[in-house]
Structure formats: structure tokens, C-alpha cells
Protein backbone atom coordinates (compact mmCIF):
# COMPACT_ATOMS: atom_id res chain seq x y z
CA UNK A 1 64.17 62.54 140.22
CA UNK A 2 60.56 62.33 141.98
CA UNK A 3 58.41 59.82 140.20
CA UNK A 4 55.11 61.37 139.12
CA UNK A 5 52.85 58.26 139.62
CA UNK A 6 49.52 58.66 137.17
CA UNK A 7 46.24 57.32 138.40
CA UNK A 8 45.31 54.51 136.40
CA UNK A 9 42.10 55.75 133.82
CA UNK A 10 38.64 54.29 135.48
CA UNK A 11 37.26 51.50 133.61
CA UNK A 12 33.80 52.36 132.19
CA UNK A 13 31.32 49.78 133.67
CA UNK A 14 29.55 49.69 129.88
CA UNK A 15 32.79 48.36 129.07
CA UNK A 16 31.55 44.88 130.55
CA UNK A 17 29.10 45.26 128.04
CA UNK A 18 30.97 45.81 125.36
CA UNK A 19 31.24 49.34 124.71
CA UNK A 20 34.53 51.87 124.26
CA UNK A 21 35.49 55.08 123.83
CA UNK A 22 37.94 57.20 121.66
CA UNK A 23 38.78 60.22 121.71
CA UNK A 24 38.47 61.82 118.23
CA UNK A 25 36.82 58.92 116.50
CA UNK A 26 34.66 57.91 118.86
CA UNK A 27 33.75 53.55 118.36
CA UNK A 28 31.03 52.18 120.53
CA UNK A 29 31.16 48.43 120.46
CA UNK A 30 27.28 47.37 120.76
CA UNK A 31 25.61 44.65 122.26
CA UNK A 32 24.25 43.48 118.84
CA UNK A 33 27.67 43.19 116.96
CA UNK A 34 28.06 46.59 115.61
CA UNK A 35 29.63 49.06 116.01
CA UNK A 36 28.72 52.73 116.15
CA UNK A 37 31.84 55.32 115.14
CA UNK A 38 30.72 59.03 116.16
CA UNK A 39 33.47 61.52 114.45
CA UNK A 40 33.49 64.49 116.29
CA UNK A 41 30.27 65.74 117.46
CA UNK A 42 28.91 66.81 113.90
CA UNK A 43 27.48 63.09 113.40
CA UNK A 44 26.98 59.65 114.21
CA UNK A 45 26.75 56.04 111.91
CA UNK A 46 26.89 52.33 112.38
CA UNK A 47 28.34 49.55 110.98
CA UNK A 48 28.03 46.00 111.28
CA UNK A 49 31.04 43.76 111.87
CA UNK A 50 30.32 40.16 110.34
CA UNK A 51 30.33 37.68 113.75
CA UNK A 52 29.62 33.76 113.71
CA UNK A 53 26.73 34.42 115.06
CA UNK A 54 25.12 37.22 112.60
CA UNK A 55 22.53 36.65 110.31
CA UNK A 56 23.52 35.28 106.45
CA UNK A 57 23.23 37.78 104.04
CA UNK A 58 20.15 36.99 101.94
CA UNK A 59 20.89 35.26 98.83
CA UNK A 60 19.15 36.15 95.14
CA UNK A 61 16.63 33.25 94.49
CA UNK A 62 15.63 32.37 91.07
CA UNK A 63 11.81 32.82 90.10
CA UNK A 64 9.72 29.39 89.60
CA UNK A 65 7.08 29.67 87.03
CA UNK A 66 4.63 29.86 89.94
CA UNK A 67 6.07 33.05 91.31
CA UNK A 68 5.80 34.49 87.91
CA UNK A 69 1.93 33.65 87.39
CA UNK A 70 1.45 35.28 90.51
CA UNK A 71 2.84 38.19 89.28
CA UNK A 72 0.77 38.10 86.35
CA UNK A 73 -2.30 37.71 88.50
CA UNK A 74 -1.87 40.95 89.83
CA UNK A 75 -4.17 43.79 88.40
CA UNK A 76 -2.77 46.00 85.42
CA UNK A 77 -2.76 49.57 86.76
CA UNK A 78 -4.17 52.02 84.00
CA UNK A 79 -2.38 54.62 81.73
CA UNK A 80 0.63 54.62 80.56
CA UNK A 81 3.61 52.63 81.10
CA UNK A 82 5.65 55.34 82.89
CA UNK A 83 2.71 55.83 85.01
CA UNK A 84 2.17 52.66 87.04
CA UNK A 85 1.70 54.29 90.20
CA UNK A 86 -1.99 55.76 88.64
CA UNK A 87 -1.13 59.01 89.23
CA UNK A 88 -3.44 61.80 87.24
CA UNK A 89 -2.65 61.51 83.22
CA UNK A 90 -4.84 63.05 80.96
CA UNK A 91 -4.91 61.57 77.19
CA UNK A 92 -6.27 63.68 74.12
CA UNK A 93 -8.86 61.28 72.16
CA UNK A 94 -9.79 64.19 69.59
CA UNK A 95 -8.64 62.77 66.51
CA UNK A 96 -10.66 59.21 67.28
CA UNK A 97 -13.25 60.53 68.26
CA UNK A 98 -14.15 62.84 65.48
CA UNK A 99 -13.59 60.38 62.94
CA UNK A 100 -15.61 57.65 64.69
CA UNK A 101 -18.93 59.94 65.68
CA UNK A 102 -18.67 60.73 61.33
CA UNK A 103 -18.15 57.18 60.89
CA UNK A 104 -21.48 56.58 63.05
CA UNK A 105 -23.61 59.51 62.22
CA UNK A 106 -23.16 58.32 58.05
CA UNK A 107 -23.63 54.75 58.68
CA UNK A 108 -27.42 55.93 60.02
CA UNK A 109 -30.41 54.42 57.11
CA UNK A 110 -32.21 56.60 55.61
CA UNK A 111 -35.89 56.92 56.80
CA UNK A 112 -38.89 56.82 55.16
CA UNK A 113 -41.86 59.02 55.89
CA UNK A 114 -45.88 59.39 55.15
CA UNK A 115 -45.37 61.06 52.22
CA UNK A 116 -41.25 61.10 51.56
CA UNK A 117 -37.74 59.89 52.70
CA UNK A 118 -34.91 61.51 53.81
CA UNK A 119 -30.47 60.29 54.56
CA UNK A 120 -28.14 61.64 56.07
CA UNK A 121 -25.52 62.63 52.96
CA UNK A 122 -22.82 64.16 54.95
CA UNK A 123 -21.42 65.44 58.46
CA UNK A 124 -20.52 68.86 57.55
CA UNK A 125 -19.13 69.97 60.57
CA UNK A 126 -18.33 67.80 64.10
CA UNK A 127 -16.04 70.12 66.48
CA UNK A 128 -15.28 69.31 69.76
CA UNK A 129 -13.19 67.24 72.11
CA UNK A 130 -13.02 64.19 73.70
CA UNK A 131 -10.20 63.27 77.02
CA UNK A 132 -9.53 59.95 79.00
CA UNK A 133 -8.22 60.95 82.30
CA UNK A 134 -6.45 58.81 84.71
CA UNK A 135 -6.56 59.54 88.82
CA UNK A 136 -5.92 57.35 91.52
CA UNK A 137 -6.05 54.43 89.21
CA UNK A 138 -9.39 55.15 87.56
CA UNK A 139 -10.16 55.88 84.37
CA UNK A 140 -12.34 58.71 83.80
CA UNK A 141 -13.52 59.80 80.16
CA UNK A 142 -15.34 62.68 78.65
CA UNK A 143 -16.37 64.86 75.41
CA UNK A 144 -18.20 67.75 74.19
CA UNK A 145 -19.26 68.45 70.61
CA UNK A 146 -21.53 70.11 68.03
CA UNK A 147 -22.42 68.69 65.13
CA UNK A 148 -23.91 69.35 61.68
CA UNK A 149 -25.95 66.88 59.33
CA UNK A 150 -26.46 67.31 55.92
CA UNK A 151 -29.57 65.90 54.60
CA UNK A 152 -31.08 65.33 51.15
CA UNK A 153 -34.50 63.62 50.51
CA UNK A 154 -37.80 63.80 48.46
CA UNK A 155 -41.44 64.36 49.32
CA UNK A 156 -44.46 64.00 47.15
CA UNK A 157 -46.53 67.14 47.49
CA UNK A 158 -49.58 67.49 45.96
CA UNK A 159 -48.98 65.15 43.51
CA UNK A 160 -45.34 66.45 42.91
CA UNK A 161 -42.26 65.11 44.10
CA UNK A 162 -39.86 67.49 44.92
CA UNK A 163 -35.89 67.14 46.24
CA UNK A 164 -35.17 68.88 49.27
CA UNK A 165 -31.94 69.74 50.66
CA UNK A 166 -31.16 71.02 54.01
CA UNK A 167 -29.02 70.62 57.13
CA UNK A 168 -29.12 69.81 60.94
CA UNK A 169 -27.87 71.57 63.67
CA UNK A 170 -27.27 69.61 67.18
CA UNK A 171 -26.27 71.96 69.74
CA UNK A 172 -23.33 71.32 72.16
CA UNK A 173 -23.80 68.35 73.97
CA UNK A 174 -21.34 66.57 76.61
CA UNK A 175 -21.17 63.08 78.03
CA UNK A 176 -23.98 61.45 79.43
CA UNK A 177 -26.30 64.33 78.24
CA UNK A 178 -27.95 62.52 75.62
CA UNK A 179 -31.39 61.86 77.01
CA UNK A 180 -31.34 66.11 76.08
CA UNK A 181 -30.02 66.01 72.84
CA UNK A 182 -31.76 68.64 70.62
CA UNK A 183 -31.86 68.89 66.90
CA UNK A 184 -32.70 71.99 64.95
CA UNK A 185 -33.84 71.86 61.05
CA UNK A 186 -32.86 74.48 57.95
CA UNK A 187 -34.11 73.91 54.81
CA UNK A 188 -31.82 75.03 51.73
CA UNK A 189 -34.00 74.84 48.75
CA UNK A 190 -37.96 76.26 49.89
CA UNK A 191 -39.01 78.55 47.45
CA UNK A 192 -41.68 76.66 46.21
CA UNK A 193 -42.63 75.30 49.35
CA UNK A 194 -45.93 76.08 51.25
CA UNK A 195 -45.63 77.14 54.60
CA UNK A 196 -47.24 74.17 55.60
CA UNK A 197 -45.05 71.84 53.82
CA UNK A 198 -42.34 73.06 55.16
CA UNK A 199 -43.46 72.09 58.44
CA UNK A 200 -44.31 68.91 57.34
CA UNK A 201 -40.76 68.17 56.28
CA UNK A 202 -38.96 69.93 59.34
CA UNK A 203 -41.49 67.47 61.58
CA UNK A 204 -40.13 64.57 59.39
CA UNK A 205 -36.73 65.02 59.45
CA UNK A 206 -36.74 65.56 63.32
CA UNK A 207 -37.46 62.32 63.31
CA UNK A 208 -33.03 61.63 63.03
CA UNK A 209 -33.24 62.52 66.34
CA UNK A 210 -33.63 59.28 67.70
CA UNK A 211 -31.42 57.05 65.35
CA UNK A 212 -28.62 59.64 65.66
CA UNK A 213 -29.23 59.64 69.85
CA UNK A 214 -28.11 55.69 69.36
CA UNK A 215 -25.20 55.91 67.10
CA UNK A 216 -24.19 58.41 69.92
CA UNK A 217 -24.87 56.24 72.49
CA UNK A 218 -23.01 53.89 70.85
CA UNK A 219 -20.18 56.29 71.00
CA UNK A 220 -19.99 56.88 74.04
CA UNK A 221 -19.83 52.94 74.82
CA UNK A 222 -16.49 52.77 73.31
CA UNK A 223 -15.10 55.98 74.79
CA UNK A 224 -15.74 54.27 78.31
CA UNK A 225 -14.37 50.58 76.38
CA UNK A 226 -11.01 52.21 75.50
């Protein structure tokens, strides 16, 4: 029988360096330790075979109460818990914020005048809404209302003093618009009121103007607080 002699396979030169090939499951020994297993051609990944030499796995490590103050040190991010990254959240204030601007508004003295004085009995109607908004880690607020002031007071007119009842309208208004705010006066009860009584009185009770800009202000103070 003739002998068929087979050439002996070439030896890869990378294979000084640590490298072979398979057929099928390809395994590439690398320089670094690991080894990287192609199967097929569809994909390729590594792994790393533990040698004497390799790098320790690291090792959990228990906190010191210094590491845990520095932690603390860090700044709080804003918003809610959920949202420490900062990222826009938008939180409805309306029910706090009504009740405090009444709370405010009624807590206002009364006022005297030349020839009467005048409270604030009631806040008849306060619609509107009021937001804190968080972007980017900064807290943004904001709020728009109108309001409505009911007043009672007494003026002595020509030797008679007389009760008068009426209300005041503030327009809308928004944050940081204050230094505008605008206040509009209706008298209830003016029957027996000169015309130029009644102007008196309108003149004196636009005088809440100022006293109810503060308790705004004031408002406004703790929005940006909160």
C-alpha cells in the first residue's frame, strides 16, 4: 500500500506569542491572560483566565464614619426623592397657596382715615395657581391670581357717621409683578351718599393697596423659601 505522507500544518508565528486557532470555536490566547473565543463568524467575546500574575479582585471595604460625613457633605439635589438626577418635575402648590395669601390678606389692620376707618372683613374670592418647578437642579417657582376683598368701615359725614360696605377687586397679577398691582373699589351700600363722598371713601380705601402689596410680598418670600 503507498503511504500518503501529510505535510505537517505550519505553525502560526503568533503562536510564539501566545495565540491559537480552532476551527469552529475559535480561542485566541492573548498576551494579557485572556482569552478571546470567536464562535462562528456571527460574534466575538473575552474572558479572563485567573493567572498568578493577574490583578486581585477588589474586595468590599467597610465605610469609616469619615467616608460617611463626606457623603453627607455633598449637596442635596432638589425635588423629589425619585428624582435625584434634577431632572424637570413640576409640583402643584394650589392648595397652600390659596389658604396662605387668605391667611395674609385677613391678618392686614384695619386703617384709619381723615374722617373714617376701614378692615378688611373677608377674602371673598382668591383663584389662581401657584407651581414649583424643578430643571437641571434648580428650583423655579411661580403663581397667578385674582383676588377679592371685602371691606366694611365707617365715615363721619357731615356730622353723620355712616357704615359702608363694599368690596375690592385686584386684577390678575403673577410673580414678581407686584410693583403693578392695581386695586379697583365698589361700594355696596351708596344711596345716601354724595357723589363726592363717595370719592372720598373710594380714595380712602385705595389706600389697602400698599399694606396688601406687603402681605403679598411676603408671599411670595415663602413660595421661593419652600
Amino acid at each position: 500500500m503507498e503511504e500518503v505522507s501529510r505535510a505537517q500544518p505550519r505553525k502560526d508565528s503568533r503562536s510564539e506569542l501566545g495565540s491559537e486557532k480552532i476551527v469552529g470555536e475559535k480561542s485566541i490566547q492573548m498576551e494579557n491572560g485572556g482569552v478571546e473565543k470567536q464562535q462562528g463568524a456571527s460574534y466575538t467575546y473575552w474572558v479572563r483566565e485567573a493567572k498568578e500574575d493577574a490583578a486581585p479582585l477588589p474586595l468590599p471595604k467597610k465605610l469609616t464614619p469619615q467616608d460617611i460625613l463626606c457623603n453627607q457633605s455633598h449637596p442635596a439635589t432638589l425635588g423629589s426623592v425619585w428624582n435625584r438626577a434634577g431632572t424637570w418635575e413640576e409640583k402643584n402648590l394650589n392648595n397652600w397657596a390659596t389658604q396662605r395669601i387668605k391667611e395674609l390678606l385677613k391678618s392686614v389692620v384695619s386703617l384709619d382715615f381723615s374722617c373714617g376707618k376701614a378692615e378688611i372683613a373677608d377674602v371673598t374670592n382668591c383663584a389662581g395657581d401657584a407651581f414649583l418647578v424643578t430643571v437641571r437642579n434648580k428650583k423655579r417657582v411661580g403663581y397667578t391670581y385674582e383676588l377679592t376683598l371685602k371691606i366694611k368701615g365707617e365715615w363721619l359725614l357731615r356730622d353723620e357717621r355712616k357704615t359702608v360696605k363694599g368690596h375690592i377687586d385686584i386684577p390678575e397679577f403673577s410673580f414678581g409683578e407686584l410693583d403693578d398691582l392695581q386695586m379697583e373699589v365698589q361700594l355696596s351700600e351708596e344711596k345716601d351718599l354724595l357723589q363726592q363722598d363717595k370719592l372720598q371713601i373710594i380714595q380712602d380705601l385705595k389706600l389697602f393697596l400698599q399694606p396688601v402689596r406687603e402681605k403679598l410680598l411676603q408671599f411670595e418670600q415663602e413660595l421661593k423659601d419652600r
